[in-house]
C-alpha atoms as a PDB file:
ATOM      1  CA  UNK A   1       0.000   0.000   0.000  1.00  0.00           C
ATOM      2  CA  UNK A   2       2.771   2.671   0.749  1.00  0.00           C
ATOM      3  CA  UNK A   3       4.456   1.413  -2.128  1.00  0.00           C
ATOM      4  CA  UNK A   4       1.510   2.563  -4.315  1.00  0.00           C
ATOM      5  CA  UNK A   5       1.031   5.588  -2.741  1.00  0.00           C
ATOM      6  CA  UNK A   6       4.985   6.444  -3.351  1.00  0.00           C
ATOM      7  CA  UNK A   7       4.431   5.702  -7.061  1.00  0.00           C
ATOM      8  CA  UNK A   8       1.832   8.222  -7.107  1.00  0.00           C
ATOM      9  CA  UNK A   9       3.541  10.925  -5.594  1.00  0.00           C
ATOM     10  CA  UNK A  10       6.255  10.517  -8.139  1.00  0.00           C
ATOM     11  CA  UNK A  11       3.444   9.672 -10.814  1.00  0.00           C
ATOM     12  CA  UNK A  12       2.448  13.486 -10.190  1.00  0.00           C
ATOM     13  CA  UNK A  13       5.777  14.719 -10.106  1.00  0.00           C
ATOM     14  CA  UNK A  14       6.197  12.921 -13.567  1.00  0.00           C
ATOM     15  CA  UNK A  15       8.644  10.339 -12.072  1.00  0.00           C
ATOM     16  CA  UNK A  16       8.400   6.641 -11.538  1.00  0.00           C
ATOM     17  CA  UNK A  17      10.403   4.461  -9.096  1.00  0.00           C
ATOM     18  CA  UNK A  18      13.574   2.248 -11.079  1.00  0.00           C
ATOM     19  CA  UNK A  19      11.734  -1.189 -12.235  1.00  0.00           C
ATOM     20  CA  UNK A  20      14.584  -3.350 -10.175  1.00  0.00           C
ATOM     21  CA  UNK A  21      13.265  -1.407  -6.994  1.00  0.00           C
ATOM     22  CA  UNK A  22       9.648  -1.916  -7.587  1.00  0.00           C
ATOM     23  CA  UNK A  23       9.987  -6.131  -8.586  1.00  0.00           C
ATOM     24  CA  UNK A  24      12.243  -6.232  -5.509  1.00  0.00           C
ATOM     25  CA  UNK A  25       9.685  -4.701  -3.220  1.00  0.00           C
ATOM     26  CA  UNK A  26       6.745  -6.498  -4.510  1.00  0.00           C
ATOM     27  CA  UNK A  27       8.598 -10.142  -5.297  1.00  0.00           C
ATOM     28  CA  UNK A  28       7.398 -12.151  -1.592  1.00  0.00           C
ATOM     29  CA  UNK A  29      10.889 -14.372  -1.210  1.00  0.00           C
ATOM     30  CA  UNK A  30      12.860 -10.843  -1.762  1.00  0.00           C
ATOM     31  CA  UNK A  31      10.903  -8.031  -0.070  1.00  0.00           C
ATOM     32  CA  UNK A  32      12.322  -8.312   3.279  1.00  0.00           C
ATOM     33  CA  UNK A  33      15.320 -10.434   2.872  1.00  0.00           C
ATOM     34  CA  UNK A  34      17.592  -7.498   2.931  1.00  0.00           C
ATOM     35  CA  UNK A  35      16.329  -6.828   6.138  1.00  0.00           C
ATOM     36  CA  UNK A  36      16.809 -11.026   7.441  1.00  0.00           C
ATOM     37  CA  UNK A  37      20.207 -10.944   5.959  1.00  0.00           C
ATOM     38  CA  UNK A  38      21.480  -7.760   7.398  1.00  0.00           C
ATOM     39  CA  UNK A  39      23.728  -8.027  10.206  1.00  0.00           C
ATOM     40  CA  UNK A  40      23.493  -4.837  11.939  1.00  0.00           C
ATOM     41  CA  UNK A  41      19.494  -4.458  12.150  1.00  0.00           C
ATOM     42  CA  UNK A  42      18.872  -2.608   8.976  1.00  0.00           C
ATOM     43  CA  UNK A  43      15.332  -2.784   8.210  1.00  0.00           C
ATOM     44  CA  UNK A  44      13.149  -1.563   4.916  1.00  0.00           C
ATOM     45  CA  UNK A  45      11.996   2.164   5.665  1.00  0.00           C
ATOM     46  CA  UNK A  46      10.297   3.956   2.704  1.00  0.00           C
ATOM     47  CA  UNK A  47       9.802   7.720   2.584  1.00  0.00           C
ATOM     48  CA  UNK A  48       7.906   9.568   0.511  1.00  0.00           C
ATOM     49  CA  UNK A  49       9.773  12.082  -2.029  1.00  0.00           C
ATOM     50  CA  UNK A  50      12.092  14.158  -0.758  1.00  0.00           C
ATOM     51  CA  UNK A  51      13.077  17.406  -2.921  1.00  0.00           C
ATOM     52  CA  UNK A  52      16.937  16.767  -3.044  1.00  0.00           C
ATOM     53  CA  UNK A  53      18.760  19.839  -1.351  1.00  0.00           C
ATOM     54  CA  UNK A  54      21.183  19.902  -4.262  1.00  0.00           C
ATOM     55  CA  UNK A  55      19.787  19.421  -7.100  1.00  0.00           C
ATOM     56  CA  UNK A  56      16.696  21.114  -8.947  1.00  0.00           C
ATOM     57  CA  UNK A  57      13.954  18.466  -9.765  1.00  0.00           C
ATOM     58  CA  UNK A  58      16.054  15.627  -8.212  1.00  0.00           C
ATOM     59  CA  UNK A  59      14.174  13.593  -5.312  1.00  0.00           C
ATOM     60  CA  UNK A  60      15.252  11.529  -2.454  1.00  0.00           C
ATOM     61  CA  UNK A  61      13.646   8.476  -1.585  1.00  0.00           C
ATOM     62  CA  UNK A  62      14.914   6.710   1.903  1.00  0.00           C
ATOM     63  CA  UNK A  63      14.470   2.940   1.356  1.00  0.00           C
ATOM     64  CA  UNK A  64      16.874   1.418   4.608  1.00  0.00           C
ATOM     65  CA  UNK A  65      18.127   2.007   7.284  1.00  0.00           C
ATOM     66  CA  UNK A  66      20.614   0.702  10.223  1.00  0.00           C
ATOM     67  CA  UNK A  67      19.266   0.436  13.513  1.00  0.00           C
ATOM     68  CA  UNK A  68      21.273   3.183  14.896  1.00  0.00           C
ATOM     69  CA  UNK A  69      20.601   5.855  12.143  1.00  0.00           C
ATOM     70  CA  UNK A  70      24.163   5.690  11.331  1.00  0.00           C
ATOM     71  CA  UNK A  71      23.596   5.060   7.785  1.00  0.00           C
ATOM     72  CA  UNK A  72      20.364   5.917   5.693  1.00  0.00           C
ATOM     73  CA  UNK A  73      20.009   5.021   2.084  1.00  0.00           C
ATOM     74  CA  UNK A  74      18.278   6.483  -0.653  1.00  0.00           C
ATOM     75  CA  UNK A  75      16.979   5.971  -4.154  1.00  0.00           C
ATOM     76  CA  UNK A  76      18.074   9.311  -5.840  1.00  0.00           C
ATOM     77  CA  UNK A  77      16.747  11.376  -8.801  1.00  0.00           C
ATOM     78  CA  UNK A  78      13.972   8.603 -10.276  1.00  0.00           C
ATOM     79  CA  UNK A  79      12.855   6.476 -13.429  1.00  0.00           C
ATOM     80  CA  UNK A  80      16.761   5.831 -13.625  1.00  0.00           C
ATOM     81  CA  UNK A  81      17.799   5.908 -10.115  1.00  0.00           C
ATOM     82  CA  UNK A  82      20.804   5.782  -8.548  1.00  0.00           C
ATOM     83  CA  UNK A  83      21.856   4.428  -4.265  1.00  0.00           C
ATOM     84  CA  UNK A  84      23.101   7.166  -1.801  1.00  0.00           C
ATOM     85  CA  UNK A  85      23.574   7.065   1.691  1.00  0.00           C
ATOM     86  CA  UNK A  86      23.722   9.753   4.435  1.00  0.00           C
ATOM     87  CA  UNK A  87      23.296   9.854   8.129  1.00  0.00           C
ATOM     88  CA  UNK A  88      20.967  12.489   7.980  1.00  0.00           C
ATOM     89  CA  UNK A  89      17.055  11.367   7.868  1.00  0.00           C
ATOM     90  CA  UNK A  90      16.230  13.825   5.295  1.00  0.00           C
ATOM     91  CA  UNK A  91      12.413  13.270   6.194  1.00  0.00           C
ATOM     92  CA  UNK A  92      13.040  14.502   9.443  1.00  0.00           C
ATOM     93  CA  UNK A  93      15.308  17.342   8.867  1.00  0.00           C
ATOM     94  CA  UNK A  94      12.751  18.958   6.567  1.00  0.00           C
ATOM     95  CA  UNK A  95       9.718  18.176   8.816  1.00  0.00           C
ATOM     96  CA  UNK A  96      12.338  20.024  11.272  1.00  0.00           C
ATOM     97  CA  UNK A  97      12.304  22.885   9.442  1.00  0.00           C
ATOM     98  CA  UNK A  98       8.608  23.264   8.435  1.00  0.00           C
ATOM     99  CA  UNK A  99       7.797  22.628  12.221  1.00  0.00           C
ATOM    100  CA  UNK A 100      10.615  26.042  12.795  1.00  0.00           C
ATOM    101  CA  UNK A 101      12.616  23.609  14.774  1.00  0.00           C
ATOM    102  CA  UNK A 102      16.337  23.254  14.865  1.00  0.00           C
ATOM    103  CA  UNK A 103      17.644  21.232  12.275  1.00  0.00           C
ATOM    104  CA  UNK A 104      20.933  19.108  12.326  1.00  0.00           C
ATOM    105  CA  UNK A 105      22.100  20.249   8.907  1.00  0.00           C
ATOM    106  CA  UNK A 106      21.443  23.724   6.964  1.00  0.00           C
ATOM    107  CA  UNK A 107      19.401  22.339   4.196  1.00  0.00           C
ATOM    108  CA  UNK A 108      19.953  25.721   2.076  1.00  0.00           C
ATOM    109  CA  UNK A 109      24.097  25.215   1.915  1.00  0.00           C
ATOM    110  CA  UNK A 110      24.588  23.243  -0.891  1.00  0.00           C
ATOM    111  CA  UNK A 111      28.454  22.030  -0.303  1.00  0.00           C
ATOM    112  CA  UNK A 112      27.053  20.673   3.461  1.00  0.00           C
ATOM    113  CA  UNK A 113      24.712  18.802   1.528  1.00  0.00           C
ATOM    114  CA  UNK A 114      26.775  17.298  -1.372  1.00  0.00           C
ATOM    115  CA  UNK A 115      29.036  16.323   1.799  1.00  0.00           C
ATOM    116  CA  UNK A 116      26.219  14.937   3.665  1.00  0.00           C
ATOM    117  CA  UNK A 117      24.692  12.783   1.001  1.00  0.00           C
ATOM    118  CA  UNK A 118      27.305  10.000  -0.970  1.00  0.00           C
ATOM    119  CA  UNK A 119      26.911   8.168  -3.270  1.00  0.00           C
ATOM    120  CA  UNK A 120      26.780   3.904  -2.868  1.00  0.00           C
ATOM    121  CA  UNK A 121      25.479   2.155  -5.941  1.00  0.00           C
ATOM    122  CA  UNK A 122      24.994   2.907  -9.751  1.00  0.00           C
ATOM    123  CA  UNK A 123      21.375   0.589  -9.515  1.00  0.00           C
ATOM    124  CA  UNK A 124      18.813  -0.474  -6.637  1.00  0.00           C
ATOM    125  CA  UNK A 125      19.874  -4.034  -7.986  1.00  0.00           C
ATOM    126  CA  UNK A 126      23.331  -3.417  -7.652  1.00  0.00           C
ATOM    127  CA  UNK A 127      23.215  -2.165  -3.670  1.00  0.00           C
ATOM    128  CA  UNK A 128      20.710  -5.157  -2.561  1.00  0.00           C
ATOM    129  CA  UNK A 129      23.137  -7.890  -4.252  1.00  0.00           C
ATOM    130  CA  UNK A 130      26.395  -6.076  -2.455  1.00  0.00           C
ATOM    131  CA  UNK A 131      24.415  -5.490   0.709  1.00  0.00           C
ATOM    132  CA  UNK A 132      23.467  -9.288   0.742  1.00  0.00           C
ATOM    133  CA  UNK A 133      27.022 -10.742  -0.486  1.00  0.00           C
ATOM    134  CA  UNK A 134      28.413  -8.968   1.982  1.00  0.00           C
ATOM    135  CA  UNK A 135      25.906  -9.716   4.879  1.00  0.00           C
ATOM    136  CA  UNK A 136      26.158 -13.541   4.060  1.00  0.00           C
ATOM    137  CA  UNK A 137      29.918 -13.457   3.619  1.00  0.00           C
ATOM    138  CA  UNK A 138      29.531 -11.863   7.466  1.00  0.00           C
ATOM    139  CA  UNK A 139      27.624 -14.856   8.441  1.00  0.00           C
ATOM    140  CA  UNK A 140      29.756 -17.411   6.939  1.00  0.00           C
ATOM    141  CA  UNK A 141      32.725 -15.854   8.376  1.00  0.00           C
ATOM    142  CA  UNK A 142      31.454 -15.282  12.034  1.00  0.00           C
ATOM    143  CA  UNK A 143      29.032 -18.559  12.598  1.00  0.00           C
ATOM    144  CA  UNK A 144      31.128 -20.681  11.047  1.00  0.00           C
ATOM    145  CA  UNK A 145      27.930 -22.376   9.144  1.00  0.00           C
ATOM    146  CA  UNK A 146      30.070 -23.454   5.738  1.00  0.00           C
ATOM    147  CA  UNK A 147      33.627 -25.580   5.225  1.00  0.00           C
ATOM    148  CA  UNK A 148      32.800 -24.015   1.500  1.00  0.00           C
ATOM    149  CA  UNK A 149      31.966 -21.210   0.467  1.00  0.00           C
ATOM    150  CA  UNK A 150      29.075 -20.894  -2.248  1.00  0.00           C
ATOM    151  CA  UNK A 151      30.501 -20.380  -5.544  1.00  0.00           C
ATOM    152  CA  UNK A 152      28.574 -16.623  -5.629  1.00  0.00           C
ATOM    153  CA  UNK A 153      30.357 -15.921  -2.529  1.00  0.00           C
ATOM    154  CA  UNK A 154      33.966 -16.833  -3.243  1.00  0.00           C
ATOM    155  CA  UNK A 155      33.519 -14.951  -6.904  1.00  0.00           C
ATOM    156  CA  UNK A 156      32.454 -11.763  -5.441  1.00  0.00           C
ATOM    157  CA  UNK A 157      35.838 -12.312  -2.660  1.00  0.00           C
ATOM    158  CA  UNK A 158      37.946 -13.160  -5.743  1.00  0.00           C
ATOM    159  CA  UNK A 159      36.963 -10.377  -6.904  1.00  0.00           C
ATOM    160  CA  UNK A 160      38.404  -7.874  -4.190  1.00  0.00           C
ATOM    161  CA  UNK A 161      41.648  -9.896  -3.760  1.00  0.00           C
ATOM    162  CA  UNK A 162      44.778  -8.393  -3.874  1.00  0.00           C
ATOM    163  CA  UNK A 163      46.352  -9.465  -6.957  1.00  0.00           C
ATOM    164  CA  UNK A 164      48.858 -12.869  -5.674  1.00  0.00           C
ATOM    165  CA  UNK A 165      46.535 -13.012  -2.406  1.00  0.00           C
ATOM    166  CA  UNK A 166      45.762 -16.639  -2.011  1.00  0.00           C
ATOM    167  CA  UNK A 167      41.963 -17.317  -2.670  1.00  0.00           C
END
């Protein structure tokens, strides 16, 4: 349901969410598995649009979040979206500010805000298959639960080797 009503927000802003996000969200075995997998307590957290405070027609969208509100990510732009992350709640700072309360960033300086908000993936698809790799490499690692790692896993490992580092 808050899924639709983000797509219509956008819809009126003549913006759609990226396709990867939407099948992910509305697949059953992978809406929510970001959120089993992660080992610090992330959990699925959609906002609705949030004007970027850099760029002119760009939008925010907070998708996650850690437990601690240490990191906060966010689909940015729309139709071809990109990850960033921040640890400022956007959704709060400008509720902050409409409410003429004291806000933890100055939403009008621009080089504050290209500081505050970084960017993480080039594709929705391309965070949640990093953020689970690396998640269930965690798990392997610290339960001990495989002699072997899956084939997925040791490729993406392989990948970040140092060149002559035994794999």
């Amino acid at each position: 349901m808050k899924l639709n009503g983000l797509a219509r927000d956008l819809a009126a802003r003549g913006l759609s969410l990226p396709r990867d996000f939407v099948t992910f969200q509305t697949t059953e075995n992978l809406y929510g598995s970001l959120d089993e997998i992660s080992v610090t307590g992330c959990w699925t957290d959609l906002s609705a649009p949030l004007s970027s405070p850099v760029e002119p027609d760009a939008f925010l969208v907070r998708f996650f979040r850690d437990q601690q509100d240490c990191v906060i990510w966010y689909l940015y732009r729309m139709s071809e979206a990109f990850v960033v992350y921040s640890d400022l709640d956007y959704e709060i700072e400008y509720e902050a500010r409409h409410d003429g309360e004291e806000t933890q960033t100055d939403l009008e300086d621009a080089e504050e805000q290209r500081a505050a908000i970084l960017w993480c993936a080039p594709s929705f698809e391309e965070f949640a298959n990093r953020f689970w790799l690396e998640n269930r490499l965690w798990h392997v690692v610290n339960d001990g639960e495989l002699p072997v790692l899956e084939p997925r896993l040791q490729d993406y490992l392989n990948h970040y080797a140092s060149p002559g580092a035994p794999v």
